[in-house]
Protein backbone atom coordinates (compact mmCIF):
# COMPACT_ATOMS: atom_id res chain seq x y z
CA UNK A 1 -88.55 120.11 103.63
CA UNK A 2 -86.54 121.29 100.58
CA UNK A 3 -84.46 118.60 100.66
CA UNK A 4 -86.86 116.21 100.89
CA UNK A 5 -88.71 117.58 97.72
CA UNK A 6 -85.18 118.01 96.23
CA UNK A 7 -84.70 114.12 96.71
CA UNK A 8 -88.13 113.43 95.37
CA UNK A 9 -87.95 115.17 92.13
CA UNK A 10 -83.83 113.87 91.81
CA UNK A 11 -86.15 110.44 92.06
CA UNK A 12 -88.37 111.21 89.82
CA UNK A 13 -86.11 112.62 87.53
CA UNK A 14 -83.95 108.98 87.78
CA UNK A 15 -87.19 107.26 87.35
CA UNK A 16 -87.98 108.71 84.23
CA UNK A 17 -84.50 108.60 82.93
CA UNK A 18 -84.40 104.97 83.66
CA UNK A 19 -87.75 104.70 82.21
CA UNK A 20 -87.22 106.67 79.22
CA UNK A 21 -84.14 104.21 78.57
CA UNK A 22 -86.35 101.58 78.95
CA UNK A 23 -88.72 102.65 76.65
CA UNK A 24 -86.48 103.40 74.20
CA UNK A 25 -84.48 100.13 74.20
CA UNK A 26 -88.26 98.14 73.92
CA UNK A 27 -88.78 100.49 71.03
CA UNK A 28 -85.24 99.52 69.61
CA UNK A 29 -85.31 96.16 70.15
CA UNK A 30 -88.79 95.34 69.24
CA UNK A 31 -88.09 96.97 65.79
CA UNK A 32 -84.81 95.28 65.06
CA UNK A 33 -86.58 92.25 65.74
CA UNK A 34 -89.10 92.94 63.47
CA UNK A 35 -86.19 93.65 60.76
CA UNK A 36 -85.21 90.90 61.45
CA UNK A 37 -87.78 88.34 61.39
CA UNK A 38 -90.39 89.93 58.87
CA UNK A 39 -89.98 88.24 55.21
CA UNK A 40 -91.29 89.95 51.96
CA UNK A 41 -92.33 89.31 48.46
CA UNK A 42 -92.28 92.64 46.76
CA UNK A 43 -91.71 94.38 43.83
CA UNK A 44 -90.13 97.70 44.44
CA UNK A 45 -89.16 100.91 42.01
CA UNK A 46 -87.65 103.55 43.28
CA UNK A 47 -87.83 106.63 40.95
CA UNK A 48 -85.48 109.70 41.59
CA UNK A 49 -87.23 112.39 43.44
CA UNK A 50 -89.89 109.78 45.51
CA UNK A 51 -89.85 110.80 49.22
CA UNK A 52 -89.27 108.06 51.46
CA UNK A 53 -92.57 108.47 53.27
CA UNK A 54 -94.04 107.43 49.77
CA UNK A 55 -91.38 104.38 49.50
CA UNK A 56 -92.10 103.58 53.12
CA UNK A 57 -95.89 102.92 51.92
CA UNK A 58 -94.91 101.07 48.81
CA UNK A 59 -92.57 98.49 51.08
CA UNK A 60 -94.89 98.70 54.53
CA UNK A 61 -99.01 98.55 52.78
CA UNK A 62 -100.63 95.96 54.00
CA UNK A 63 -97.66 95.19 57.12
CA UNK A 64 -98.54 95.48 60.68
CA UNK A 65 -95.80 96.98 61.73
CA UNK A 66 -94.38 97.94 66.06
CA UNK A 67 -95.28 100.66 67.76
CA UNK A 68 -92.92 103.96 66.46
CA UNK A 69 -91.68 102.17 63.75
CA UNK A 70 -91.32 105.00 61.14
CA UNK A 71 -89.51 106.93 63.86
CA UNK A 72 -87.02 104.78 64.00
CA UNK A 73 -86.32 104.11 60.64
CA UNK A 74 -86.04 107.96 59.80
CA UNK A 75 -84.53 109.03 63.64
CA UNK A 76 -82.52 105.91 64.91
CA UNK A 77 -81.78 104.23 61.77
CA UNK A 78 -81.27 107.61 59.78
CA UNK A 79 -82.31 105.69 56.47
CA UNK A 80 -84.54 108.87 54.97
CA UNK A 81 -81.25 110.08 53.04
CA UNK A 82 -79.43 106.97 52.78
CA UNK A 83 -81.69 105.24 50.07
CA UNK A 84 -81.10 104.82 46.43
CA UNK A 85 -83.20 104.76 43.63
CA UNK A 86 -83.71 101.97 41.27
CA UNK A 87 -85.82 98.29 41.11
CA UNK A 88 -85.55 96.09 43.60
CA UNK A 89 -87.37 92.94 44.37
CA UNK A 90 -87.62 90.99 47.54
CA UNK A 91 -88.52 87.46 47.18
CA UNK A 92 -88.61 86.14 50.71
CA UNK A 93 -86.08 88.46 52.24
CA UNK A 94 -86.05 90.06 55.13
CA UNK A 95 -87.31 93.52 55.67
CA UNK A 96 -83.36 94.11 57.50
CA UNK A 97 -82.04 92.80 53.87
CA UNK A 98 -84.28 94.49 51.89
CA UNK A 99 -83.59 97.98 53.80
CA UNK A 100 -79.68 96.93 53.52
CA UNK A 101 -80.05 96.62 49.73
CA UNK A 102 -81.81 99.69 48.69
CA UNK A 103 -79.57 101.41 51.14
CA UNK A 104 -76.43 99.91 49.30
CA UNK A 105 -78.27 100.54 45.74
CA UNK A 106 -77.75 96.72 44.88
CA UNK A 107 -80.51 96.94 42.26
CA UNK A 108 -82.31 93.26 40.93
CA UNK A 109 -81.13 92.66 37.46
CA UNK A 110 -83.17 91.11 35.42
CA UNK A 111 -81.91 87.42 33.13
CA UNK A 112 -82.23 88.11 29.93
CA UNK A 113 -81.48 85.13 27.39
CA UNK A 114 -81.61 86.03 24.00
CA UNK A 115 -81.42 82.68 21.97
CA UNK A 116 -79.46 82.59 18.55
CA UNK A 117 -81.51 83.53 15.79
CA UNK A 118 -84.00 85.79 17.38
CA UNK A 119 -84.29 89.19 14.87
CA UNK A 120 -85.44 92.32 16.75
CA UNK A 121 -89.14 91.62 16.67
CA UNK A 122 -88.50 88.63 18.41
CA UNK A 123 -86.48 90.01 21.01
CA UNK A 124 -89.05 93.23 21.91
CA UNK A 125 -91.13 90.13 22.32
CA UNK A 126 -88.88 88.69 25.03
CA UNK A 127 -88.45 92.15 26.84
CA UNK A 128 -92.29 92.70 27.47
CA UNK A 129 -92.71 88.96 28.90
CA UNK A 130 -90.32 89.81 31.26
CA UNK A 131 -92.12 93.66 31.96
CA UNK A 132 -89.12 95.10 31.01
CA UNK A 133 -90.28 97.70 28.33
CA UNK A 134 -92.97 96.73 25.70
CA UNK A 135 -91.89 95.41 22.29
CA UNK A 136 -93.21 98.54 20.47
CA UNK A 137 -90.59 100.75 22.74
CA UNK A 138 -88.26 98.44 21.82
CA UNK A 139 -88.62 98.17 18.04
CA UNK A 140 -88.99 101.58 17.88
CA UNK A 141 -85.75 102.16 19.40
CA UNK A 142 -84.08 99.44 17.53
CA UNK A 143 -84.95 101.45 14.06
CA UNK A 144 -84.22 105.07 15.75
CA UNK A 145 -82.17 106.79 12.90
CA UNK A 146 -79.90 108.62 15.54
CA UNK A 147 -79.06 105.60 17.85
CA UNK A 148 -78.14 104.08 14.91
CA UNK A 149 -75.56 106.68 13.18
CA UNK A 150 -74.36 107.12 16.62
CA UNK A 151 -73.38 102.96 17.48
CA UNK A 152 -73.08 102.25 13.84
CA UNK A 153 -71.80 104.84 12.17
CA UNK A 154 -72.98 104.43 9.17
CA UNK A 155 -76.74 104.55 8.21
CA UNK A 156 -78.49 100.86 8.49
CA UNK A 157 -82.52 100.62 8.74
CA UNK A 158 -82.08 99.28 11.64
CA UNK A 159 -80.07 97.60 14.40
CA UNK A 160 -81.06 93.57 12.73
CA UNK A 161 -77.96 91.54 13.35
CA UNK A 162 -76.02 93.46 15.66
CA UNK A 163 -78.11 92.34 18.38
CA UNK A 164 -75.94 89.65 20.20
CA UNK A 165 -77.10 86.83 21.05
CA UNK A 166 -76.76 85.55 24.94
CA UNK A 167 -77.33 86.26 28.40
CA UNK A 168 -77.73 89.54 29.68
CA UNK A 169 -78.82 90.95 32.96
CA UNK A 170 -80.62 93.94 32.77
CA UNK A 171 -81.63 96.57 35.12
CA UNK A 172 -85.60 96.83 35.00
CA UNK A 173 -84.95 100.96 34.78
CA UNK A 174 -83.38 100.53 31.77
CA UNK A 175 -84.71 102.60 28.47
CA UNK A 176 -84.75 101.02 25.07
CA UNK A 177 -81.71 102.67 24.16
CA UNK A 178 -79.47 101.80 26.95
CA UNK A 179 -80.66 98.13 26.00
CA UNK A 180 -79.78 98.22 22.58
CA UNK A 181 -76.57 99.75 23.34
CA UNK A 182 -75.94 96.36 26.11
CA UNK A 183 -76.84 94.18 23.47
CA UNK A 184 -74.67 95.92 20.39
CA UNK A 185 -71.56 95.78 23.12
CA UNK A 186 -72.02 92.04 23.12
CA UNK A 187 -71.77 91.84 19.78
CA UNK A 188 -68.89 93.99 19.40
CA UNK A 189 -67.51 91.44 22.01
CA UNK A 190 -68.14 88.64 20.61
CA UNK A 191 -67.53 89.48 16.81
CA UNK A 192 -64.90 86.81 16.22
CA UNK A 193 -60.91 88.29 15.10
CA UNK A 194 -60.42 89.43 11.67
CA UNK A 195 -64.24 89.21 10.38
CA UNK A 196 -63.94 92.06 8.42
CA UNK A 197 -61.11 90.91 6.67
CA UNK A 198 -62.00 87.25 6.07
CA UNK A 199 -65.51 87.95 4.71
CA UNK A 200 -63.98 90.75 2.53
CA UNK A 201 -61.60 87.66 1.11
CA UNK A 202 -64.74 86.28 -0.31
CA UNK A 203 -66.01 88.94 -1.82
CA UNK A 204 -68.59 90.61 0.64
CA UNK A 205 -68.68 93.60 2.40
CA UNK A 206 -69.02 93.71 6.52
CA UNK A 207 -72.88 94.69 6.32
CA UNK A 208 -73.46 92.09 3.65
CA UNK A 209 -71.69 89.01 5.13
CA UNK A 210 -73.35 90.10 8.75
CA UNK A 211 -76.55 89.51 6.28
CA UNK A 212 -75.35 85.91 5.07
CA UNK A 213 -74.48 85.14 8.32
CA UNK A 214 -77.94 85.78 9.58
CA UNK A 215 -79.56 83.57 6.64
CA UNK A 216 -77.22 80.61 7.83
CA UNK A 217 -78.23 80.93 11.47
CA UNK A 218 -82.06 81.13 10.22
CA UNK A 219 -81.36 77.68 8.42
CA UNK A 220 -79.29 75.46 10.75
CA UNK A 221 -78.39 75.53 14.08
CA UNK A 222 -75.52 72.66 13.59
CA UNK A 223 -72.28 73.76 14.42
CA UNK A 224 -71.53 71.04 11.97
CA UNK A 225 -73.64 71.97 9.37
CA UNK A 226 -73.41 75.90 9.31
CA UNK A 227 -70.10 75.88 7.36
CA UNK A 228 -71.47 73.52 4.81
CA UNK A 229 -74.86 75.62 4.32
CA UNK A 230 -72.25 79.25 3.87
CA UNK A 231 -70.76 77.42 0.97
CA UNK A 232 -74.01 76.56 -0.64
CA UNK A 233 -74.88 80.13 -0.36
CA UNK A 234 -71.65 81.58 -1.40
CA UNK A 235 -72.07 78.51 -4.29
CA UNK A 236 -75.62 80.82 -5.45
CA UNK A 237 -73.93 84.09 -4.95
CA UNK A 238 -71.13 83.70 -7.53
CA UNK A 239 -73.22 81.91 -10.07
CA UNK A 240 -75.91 84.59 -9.80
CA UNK A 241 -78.37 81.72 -8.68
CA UNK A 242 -80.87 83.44 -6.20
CA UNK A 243 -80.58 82.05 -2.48
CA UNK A 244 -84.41 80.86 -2.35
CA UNK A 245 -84.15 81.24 1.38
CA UNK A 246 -87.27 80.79 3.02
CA UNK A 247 -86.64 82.52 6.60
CA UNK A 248 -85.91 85.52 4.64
CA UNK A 249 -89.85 85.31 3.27
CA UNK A 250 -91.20 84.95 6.55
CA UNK A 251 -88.77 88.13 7.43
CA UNK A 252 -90.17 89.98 5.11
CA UNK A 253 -93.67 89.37 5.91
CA UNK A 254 -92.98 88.66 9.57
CA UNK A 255 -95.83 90.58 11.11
CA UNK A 256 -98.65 88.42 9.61
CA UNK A 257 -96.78 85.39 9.41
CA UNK A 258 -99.32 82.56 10.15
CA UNK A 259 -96.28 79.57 10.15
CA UNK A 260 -96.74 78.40 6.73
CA UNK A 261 -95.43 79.82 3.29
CA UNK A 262 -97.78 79.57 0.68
CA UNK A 263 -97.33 79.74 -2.96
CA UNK A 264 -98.05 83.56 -3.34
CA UNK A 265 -95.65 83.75 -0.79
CA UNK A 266 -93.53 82.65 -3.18
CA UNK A 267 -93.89 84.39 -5.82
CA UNK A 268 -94.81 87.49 -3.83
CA UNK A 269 -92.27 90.46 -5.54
CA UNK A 270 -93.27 93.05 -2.74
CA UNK A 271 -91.52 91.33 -0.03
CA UNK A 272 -88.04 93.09 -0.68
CA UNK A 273 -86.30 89.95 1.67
CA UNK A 274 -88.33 87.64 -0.64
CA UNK A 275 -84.70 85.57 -2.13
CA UNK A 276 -87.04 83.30 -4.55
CA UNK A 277 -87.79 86.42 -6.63
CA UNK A 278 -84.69 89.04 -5.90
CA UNK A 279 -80.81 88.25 -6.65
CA UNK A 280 -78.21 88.14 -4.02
CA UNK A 281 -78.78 88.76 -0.23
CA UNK A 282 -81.75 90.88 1.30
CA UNK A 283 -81.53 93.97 2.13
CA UNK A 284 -80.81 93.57 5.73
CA UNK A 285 -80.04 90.81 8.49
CA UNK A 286 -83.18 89.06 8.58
CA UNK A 287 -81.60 87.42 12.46
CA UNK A 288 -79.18 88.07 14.89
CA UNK A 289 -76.46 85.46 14.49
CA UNK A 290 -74.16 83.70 16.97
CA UNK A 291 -70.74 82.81 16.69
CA UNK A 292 -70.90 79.87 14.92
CA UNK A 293 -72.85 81.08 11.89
CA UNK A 294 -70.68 84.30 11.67
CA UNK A 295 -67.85 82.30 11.68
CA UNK A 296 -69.32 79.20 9.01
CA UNK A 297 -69.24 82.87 7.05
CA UNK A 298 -65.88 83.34 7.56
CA UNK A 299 -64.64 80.21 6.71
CA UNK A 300 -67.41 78.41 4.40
CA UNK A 301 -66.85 75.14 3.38
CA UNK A 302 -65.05 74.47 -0.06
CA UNK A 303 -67.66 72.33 -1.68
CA UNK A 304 -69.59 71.81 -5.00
CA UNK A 305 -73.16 71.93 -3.21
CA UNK A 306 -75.87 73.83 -4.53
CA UNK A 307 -78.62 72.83 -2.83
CA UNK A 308 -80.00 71.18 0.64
CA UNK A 309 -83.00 70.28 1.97
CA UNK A 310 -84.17 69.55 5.75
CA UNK A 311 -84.27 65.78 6.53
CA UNK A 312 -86.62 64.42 9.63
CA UNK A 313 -83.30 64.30 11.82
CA UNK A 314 -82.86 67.94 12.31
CA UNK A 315 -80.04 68.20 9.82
CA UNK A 316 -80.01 68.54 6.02
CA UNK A 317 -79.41 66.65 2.64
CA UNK A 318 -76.79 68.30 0.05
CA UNK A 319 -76.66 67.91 -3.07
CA UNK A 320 -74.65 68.99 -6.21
CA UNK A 321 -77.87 68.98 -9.10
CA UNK A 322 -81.39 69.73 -9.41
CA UNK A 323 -81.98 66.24 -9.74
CA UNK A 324 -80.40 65.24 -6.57
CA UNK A 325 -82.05 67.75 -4.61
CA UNK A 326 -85.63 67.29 -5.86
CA UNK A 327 -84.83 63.47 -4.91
CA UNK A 328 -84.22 64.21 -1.29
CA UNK A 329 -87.46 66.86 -1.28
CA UNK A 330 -89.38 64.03 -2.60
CA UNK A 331 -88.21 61.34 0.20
CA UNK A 332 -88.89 63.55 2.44
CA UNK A 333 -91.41 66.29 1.78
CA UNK A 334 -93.81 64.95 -0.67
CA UNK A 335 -96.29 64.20 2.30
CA UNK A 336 -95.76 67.38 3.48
């Protein structure tokens, strides 16, 4: 008799085992398909200190999900302490990928394209578009006195001009500052050889030929054209003839700038960037430049112009006189 109940519960005991191991390799299986075959569209951040249970609901709400499937994620998978923090998104991706990138902290970086000619205000603009950080985080950091003694070492208003232009991709945890900083390596990159030097040749310092070279990149975007329009300008600047630059009047009065200049505008004293009523260059970069204007400032074309004036061809019309030039604004602006 006691081997007979011995046998049974051996039985029992095998049957269980076997069952137990069956159970468990449905609840394996079933789960890894699911991995597998379950695609997302989802927009994750992961902030230091969130539990997974809470990132589990971010990823899982509104999922039907198999039978134990928590368990195995935190028991089988042992993914509770393996996860990194940061923004990720999933755009049609398996839930296997998705748990294989936050694992491997591969966070989504963000394209950021910053096209030549864009000052700071334009730029903050870009960032909240893209939900990055709002624009008034941005400028706010872009005009921070210490971030700016710290990168620049010396004390600008703000960081106008050293903003480089291009493509950037950008973590979507990134602060203001840590954006900035991105941006001002680029230009430090990109700042073509001897600029200091060759600017300083013609008479201006770093700061103010950065400033030029943001006037010429507000005025043309020809490569052809750019070093043409820096001689005209460093024409004005030696003669003491003001630059009558108009971008730098909507600079200075960028905030209710309606896309028109007006005669007050004009004549409008106040604006500090206004080059129609104040000698020389404005006080600051009223753009971030590319390459090509800082080098037209670099090298500027050795010519006798004075003056230019837009065409209907998307280039401009130089001239020498007064004469000439109110000509060619007559041709063709008179409609206008």
């Amino acid at each position: 008799m006691k081997k007979l109940i011995l046998k049974l519960l051996i039985g029992l005991i095998i049957i269980g085992v076997i069952g137990a191991a069956l159970f468990a390799t449905y609840i394996i299986t079933t789960n890894k398909s699911f991995l597998k075959e379950t695609r997302l569209n989802i927009e994750l951040n992961i902030k230091n200190g969130d539990t997974f249970r809470s990132v589990y609901n971010k990823i899982y709400k509104g999922v039907k999900v198999p039978y134990l499937h928590y368990f195995y994620l935190t028991k089988v998978m042992n993914i509770e302490k393996k996860i990194k923090s940061g923004y990720y998104q999933s755009n049609d991706i398996t839930l296997e990928k998705l748990i294989e990138v936050i694992i491997d902290g591969k966070q989504t970086l963000i394209k950021v394209t910053i096209p030549e000619g864009y000052n700071l205000f334009d730029i903050g603009t870009l960032l909240q578009k893209l939900y990055i950080m709002t624009k008034d985080e941005f400028v706010a950091a872009a005009f921070d006195r210490q971030l700016i003694e710290y990168l620049l070492k010396e004390p600008y208003e703000s960081f106008e001009g050293f903003l480089f232009p291009g493509t950037y991709y950008i973590p979507k945890e990134f602060t203001p500052k840590e954006t900035i900083t991105l941006f001002y390596d680029g230009f430090k990159d990109n700042l073509p050889k001897d600029f200091d030097k060759k600017v300083e040749a013609h008479g201006l310092t770093f700061y103010q030929a950065l400033t030029l070279a943001s006037i010429v990149q507000k005025e043309t975007y020809s490569k052809e054209e750019s070093d043409v329009v820096a001689g005209v300008f460093y024409n004005r600047l030696e003669l003491k003839m003001r630059l009558q630059a108009d971008p730098t009047i909507i600079y200075g009065k960028y905030i209710t700038f309606d896309g028109n200049i007006r005669k007050k505008d004009i004549l409008n004293a106040e604006n500090k960037f206004n080059t129609y009523r104040h000698s020389g260059l404005p006080p600051t970069p009223i753009s971030n430049p590319g390459v090509i204007a800082l080098e037209a400032v670099m090298n500027p074309k050795d010519t006798d112009y004075l003056y230019f004036v837009a065409n209907n061809k998307g280039k401009h019309l130089f001239s020498v006189t007064y004469r000439e030039h109110v000509n060619n604004v007559n041709k063709y602006h008179k409609k206008k």
